[in-house]
PDB file of N, CA and C in Angstrom:
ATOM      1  N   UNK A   1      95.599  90.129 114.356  1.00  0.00           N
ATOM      2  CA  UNK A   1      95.355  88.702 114.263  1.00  0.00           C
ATOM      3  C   UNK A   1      95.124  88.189 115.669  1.00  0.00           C
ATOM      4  N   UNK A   2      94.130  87.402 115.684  1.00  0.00           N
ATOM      5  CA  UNK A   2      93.734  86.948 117.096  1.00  0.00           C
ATOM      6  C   UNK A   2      92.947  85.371 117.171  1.00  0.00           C
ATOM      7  N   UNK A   3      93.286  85.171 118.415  1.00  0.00           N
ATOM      8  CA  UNK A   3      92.691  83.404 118.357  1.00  0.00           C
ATOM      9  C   UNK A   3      91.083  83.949 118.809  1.00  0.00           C
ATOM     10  N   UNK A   4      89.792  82.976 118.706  1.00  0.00           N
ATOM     11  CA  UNK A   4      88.518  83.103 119.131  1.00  0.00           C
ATOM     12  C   UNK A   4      88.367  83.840 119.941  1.00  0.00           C
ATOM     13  N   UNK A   5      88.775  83.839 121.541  1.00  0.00           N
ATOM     14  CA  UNK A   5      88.643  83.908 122.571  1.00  0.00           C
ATOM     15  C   UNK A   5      88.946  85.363 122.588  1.00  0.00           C
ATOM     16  N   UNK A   6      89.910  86.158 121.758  1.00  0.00           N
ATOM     17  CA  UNK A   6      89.934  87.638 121.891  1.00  0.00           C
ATOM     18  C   UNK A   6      88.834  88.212 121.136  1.00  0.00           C
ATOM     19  N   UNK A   7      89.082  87.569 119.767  1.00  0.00           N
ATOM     20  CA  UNK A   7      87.822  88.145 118.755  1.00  0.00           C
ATOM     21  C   UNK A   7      86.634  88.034 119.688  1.00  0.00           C
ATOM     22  N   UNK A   8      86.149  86.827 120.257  1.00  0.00           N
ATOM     23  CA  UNK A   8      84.721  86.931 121.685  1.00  0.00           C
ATOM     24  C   UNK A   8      84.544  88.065 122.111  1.00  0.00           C
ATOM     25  N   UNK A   9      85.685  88.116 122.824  1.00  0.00           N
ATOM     26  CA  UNK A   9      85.628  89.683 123.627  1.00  0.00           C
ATOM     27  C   UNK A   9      86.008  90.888 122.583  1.00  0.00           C
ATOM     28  N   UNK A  10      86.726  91.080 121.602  1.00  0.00           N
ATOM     29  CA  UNK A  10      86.091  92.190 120.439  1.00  0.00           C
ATOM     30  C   UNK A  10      85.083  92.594 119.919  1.00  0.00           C
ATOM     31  N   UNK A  11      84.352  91.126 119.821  1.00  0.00           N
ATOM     32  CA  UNK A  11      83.296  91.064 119.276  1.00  0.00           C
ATOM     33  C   UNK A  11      82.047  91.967 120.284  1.00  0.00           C
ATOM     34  N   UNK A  12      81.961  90.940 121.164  1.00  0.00           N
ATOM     35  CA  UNK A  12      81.134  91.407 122.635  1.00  0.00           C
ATOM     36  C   UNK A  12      81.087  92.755 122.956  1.00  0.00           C
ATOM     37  N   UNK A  13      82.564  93.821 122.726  1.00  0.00           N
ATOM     38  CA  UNK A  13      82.856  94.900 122.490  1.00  0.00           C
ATOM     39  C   UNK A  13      81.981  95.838 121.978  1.00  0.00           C
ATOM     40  N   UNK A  14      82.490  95.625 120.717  1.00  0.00           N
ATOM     41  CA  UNK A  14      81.549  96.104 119.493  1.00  0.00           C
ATOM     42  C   UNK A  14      79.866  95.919 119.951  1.00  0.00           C
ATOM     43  N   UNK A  15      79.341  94.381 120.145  1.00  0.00           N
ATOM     44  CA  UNK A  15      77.915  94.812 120.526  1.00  0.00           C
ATOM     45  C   UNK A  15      77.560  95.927 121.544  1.00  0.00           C
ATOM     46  N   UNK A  16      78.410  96.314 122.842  1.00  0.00           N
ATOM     47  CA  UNK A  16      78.136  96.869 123.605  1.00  0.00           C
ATOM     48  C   UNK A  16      78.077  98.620 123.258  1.00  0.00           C
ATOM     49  N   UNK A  17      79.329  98.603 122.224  1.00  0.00           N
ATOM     50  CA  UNK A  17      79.430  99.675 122.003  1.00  0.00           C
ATOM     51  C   UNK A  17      78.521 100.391 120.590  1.00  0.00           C
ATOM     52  N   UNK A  18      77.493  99.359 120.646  1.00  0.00           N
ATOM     53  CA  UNK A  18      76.576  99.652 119.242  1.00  0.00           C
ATOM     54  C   UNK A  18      76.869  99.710 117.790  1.00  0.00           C
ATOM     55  N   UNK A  19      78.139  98.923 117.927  1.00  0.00           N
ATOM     56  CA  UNK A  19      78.770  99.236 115.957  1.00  0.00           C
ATOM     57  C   UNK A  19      78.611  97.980 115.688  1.00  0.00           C
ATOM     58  N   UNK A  20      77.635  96.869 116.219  1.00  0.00           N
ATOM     59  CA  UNK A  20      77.385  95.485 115.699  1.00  0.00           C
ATOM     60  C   UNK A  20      76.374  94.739 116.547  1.00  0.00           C
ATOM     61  N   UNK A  21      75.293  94.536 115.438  1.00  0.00           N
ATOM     62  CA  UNK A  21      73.999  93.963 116.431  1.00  0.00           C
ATOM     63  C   UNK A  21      74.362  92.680 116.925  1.00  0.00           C
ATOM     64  N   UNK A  22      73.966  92.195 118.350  1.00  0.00           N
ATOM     65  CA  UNK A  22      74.252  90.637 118.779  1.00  0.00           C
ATOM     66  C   UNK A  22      74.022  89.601 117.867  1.00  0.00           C
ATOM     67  N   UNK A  23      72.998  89.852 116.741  1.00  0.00           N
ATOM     68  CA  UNK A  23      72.905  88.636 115.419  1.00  0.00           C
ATOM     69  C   UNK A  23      73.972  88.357 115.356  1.00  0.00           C
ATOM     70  N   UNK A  24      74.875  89.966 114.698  1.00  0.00           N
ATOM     71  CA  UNK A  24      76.217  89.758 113.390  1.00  0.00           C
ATOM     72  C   UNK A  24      77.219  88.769 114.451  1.00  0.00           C
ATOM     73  N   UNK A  25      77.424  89.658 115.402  1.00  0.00           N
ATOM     74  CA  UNK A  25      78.648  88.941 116.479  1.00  0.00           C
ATOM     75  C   UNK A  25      78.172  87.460 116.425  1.00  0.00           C
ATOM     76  N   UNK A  26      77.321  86.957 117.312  1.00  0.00           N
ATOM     77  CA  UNK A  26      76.917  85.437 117.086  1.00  0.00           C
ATOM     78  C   UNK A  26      77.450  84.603 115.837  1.00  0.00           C
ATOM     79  N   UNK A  27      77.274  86.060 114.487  1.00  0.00           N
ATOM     80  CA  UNK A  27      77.703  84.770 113.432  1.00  0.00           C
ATOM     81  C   UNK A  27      79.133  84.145 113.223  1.00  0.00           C
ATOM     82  N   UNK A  28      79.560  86.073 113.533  1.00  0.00           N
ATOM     83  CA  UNK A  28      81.172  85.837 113.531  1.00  0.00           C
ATOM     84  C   UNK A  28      81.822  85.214 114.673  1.00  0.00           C
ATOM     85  N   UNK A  29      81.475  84.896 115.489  1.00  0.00           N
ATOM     86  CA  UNK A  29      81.633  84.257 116.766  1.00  0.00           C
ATOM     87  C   UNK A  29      81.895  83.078 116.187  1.00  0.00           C
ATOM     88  N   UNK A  30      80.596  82.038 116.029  1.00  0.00           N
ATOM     89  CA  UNK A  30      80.299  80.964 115.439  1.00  0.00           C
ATOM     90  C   UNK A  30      81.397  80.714 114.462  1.00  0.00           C
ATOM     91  N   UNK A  31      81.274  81.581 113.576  1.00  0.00           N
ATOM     92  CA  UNK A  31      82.174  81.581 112.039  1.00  0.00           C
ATOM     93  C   UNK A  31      83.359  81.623 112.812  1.00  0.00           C
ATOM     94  N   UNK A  32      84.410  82.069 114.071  1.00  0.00           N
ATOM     95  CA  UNK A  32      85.474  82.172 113.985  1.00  0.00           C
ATOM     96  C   UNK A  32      85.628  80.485 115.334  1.00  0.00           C
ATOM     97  N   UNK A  33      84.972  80.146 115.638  1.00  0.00           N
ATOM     98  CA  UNK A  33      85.393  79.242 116.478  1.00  0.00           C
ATOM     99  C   UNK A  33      84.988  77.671 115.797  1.00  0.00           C
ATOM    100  N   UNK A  34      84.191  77.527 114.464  1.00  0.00           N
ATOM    101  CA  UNK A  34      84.021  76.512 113.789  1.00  0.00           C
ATOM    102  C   UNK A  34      85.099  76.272 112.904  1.00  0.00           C
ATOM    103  N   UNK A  35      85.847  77.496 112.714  1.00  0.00           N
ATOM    104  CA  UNK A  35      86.978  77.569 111.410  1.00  0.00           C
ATOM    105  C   UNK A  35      87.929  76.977 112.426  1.00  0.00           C
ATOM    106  N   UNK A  36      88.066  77.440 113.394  1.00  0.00           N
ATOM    107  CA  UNK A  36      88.973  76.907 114.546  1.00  0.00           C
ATOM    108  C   UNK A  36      89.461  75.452 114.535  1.00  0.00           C
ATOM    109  N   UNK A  37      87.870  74.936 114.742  1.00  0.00           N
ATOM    110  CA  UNK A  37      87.820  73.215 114.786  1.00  0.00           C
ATOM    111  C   UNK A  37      87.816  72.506 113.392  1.00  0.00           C
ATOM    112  N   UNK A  38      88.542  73.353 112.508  1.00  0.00           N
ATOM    113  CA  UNK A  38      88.237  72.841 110.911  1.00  0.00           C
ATOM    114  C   UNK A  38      87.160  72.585 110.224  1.00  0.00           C
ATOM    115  N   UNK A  39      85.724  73.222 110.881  1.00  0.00           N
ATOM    116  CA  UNK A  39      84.851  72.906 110.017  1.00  0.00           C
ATOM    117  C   UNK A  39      84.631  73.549 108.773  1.00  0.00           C
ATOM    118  N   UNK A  40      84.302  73.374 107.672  1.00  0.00           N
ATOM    119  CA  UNK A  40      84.451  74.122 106.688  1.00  0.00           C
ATOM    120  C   UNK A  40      82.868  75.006 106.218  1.00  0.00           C
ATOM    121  N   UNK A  41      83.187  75.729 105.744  1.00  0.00           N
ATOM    122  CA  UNK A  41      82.128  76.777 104.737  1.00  0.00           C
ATOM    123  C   UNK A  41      82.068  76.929 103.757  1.00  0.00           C
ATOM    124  N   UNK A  42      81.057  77.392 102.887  1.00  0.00           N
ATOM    125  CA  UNK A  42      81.227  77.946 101.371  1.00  0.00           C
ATOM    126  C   UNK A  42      82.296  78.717 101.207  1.00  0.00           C
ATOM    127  N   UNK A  43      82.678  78.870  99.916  1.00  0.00           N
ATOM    128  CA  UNK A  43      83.539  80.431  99.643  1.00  0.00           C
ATOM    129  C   UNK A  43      83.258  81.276  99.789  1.00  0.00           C
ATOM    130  N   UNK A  44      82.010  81.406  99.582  1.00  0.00           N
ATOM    131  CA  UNK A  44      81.025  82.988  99.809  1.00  0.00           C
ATOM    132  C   UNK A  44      81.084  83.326 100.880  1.00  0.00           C
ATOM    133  N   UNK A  45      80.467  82.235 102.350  1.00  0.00           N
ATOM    134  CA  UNK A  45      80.530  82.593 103.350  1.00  0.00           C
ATOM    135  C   UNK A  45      81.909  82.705 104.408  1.00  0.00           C
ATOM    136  N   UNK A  46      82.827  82.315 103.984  1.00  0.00           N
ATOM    137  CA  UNK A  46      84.279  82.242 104.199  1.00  0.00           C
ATOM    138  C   UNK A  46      84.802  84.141 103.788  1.00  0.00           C
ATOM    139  N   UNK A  47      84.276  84.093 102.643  1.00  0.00           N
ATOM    140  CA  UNK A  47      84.817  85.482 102.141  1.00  0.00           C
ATOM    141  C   UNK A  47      83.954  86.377 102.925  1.00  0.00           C
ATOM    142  N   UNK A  48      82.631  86.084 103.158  1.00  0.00           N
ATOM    143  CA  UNK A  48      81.727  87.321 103.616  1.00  0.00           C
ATOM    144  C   UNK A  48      82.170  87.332 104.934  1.00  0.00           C
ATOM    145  N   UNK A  49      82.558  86.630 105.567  1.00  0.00           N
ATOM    146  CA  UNK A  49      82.431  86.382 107.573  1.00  0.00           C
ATOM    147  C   UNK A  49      83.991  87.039 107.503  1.00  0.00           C
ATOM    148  N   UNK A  50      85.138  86.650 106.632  1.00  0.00           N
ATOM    149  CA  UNK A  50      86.381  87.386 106.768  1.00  0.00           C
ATOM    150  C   UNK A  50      86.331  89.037 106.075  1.00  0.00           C
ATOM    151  N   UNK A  51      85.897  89.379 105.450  1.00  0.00           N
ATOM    152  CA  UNK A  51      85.340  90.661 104.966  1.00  0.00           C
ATOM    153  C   UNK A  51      84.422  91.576 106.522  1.00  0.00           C
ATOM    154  N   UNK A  52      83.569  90.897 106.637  1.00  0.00           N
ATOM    155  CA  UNK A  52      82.676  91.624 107.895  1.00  0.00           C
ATOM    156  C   UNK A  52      83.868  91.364 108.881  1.00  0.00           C
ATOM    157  N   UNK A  53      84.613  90.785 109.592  1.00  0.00           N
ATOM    158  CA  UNK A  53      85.710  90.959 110.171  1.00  0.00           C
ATOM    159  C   UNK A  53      86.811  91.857 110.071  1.00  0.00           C
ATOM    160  N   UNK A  54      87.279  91.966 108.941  1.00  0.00           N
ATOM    161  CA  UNK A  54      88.080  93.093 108.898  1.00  0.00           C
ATOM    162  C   UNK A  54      87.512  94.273 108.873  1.00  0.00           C
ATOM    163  N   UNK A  55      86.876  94.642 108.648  1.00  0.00           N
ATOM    164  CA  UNK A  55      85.596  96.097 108.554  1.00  0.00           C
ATOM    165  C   UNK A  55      86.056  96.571 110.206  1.00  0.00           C
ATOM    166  N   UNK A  56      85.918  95.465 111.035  1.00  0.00           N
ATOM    167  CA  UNK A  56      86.452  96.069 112.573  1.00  0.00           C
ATOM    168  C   UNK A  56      87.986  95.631 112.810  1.00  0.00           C
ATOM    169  N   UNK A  57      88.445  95.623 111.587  1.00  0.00           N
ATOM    170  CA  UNK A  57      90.483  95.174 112.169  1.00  0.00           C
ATOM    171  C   UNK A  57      90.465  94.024 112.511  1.00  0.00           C
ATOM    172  N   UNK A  58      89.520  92.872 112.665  1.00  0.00           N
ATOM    173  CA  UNK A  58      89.676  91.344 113.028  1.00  0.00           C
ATOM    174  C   UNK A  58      90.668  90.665 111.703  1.00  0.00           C
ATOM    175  N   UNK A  59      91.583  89.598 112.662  1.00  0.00           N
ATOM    176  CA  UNK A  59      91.665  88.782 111.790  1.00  0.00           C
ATOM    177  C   UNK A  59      92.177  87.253 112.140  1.00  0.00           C
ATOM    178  N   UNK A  60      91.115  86.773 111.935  1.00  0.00           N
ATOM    179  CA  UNK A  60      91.387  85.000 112.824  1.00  0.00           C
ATOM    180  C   UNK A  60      92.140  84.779 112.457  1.00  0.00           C
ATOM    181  N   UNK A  61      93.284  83.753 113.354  1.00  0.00           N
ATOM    182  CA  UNK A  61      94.010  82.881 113.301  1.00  0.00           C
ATOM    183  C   UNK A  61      93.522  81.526 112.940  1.00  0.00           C
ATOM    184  N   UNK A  62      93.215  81.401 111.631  1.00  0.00           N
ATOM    185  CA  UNK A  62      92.805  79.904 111.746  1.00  0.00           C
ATOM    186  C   UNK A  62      93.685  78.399 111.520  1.00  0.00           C
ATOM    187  N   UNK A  63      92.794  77.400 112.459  1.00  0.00           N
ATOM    188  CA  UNK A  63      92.943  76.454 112.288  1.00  0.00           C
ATOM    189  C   UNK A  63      93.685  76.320 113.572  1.00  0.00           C
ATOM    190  N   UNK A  64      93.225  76.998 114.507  1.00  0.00           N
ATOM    191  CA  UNK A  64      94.281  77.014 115.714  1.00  0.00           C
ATOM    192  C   UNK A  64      93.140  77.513 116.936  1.00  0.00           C
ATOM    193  N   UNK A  65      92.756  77.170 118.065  1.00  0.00           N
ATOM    194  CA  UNK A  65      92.190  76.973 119.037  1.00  0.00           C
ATOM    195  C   UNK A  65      92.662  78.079 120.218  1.00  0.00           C
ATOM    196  N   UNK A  66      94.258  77.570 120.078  1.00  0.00           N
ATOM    197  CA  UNK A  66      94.800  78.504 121.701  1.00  0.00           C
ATOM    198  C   UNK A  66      94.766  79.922 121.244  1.00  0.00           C
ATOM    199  N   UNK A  67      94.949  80.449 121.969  1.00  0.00           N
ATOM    200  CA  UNK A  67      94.859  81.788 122.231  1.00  0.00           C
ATOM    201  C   UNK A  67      96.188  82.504 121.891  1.00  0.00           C
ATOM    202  N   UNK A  68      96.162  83.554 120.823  1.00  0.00           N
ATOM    203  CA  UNK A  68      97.035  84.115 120.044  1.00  0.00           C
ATOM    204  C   UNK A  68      96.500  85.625 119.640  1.00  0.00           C
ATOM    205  N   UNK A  69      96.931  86.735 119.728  1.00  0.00           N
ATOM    206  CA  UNK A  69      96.852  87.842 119.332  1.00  0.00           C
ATOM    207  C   UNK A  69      98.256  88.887 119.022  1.00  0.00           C
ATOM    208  N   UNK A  70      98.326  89.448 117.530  1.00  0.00           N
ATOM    209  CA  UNK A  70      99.187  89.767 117.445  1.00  0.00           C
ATOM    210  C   UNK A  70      99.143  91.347 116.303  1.00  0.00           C
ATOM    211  N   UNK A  71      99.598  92.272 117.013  1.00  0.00           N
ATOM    212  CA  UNK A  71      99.320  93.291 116.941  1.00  0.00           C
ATOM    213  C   UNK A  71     100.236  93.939 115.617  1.00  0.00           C
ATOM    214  N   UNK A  72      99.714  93.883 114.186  1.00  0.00           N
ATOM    215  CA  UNK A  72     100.635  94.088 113.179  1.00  0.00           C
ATOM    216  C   UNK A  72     100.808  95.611 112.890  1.00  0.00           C
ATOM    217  N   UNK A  73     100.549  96.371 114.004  1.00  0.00           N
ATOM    218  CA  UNK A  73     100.612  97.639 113.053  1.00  0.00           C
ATOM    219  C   UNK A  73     101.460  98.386 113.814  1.00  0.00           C
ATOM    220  N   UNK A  74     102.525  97.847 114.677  1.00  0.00           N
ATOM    221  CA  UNK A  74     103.901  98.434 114.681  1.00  0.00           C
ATOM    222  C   UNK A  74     105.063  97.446 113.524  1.00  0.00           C
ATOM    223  N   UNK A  75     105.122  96.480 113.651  1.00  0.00           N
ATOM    224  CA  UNK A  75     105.642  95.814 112.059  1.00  0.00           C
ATOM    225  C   UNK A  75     105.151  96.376 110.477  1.00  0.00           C
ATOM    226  N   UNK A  76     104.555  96.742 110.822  1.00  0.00           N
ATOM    227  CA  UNK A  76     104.088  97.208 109.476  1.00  0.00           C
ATOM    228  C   UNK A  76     104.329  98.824 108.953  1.00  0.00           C
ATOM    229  N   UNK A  77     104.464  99.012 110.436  1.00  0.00           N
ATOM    230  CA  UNK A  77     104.817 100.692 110.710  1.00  0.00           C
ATOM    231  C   UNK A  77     106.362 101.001 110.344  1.00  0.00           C
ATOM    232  N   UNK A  78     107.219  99.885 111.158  1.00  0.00           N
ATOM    233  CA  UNK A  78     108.250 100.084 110.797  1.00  0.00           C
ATOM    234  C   UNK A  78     109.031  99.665 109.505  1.00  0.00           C
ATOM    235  N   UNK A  79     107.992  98.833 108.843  1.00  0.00           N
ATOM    236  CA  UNK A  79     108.699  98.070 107.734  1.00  0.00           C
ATOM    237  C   UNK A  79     108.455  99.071 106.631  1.00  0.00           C
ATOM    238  N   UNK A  80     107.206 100.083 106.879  1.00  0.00           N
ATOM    239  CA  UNK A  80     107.032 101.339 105.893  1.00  0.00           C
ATOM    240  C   UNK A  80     108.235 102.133 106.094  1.00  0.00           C
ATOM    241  N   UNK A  81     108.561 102.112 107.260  1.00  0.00           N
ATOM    242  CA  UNK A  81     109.295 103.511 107.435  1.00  0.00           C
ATOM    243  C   UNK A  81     111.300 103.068 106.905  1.00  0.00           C
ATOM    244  N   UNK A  82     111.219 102.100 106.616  1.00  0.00           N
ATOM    245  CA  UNK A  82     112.338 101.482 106.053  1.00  0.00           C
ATOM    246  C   UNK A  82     113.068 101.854 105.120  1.00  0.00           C
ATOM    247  N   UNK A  83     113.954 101.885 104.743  1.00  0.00           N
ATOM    248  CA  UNK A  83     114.845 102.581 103.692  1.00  0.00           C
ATOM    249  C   UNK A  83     114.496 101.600 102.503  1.00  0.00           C
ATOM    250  N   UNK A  84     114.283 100.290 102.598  1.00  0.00           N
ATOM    251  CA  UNK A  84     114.492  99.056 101.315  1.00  0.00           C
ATOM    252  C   UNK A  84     112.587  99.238 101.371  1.00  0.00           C
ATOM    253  N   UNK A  85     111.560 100.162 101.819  1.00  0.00           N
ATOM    254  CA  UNK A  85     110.533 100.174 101.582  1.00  0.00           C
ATOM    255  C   UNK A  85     110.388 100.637 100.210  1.00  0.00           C
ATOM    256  N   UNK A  86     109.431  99.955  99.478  1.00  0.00           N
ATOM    257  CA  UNK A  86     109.383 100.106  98.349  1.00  0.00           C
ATOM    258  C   UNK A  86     110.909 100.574  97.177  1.00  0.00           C
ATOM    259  N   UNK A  87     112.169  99.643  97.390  1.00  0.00           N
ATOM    260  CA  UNK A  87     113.317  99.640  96.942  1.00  0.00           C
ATOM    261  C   UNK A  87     113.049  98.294  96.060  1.00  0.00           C
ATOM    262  N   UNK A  88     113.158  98.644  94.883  1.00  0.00           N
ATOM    263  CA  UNK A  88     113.261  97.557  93.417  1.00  0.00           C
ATOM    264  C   UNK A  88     114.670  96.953  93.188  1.00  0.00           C
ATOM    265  N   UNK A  89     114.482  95.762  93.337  1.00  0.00           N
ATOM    266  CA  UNK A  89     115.568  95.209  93.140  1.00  0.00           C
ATOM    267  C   UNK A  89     117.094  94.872  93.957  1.00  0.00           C
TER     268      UNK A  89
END
């Protein structure tokens, strides 16, 4: 999970490193710094721009501007490795 300003530079990433043409980035760029300022989108395009985002591990923080990144896959690591992981009841 990350505010604009990292996804930018993820994004920028990815173009450099050839796994995303400068179009796509631009959109998701756009798409992640308009969601920022509350502007809104279709559902479709809400679902498609967060879908093409996760495809590279993105995931905006929305509705929030400052700068936030937060790295879930040691929480998630340890919450698997848990004894009450998958414990019913």
């Amino acid at each position: 999970m990350a505010g604009p300003m990292v996804i930018g530079d993820k994004l920028a990433q990815l173009v450099v490193e050839g796994e995303l043409s400068s179009r796509q980035a631009e959109q998701l760029a756009g798409y992640v710094m308009l969601k920022g300022l509350g502007v809104k989108s279709s559902r479709a395009t809400t679902y498609r721009r967060r879908a093409a985002l996760r495809e590279f591990g993105l995931v905006a923080v929305e509705g929030c501007l400052q700068e936030v990144e937060v790295d879930l896959h040691a929480v998630l690591e340890e919450a698997m490795e848990s004894e009450a992981w998958g414990a019913q009841g």
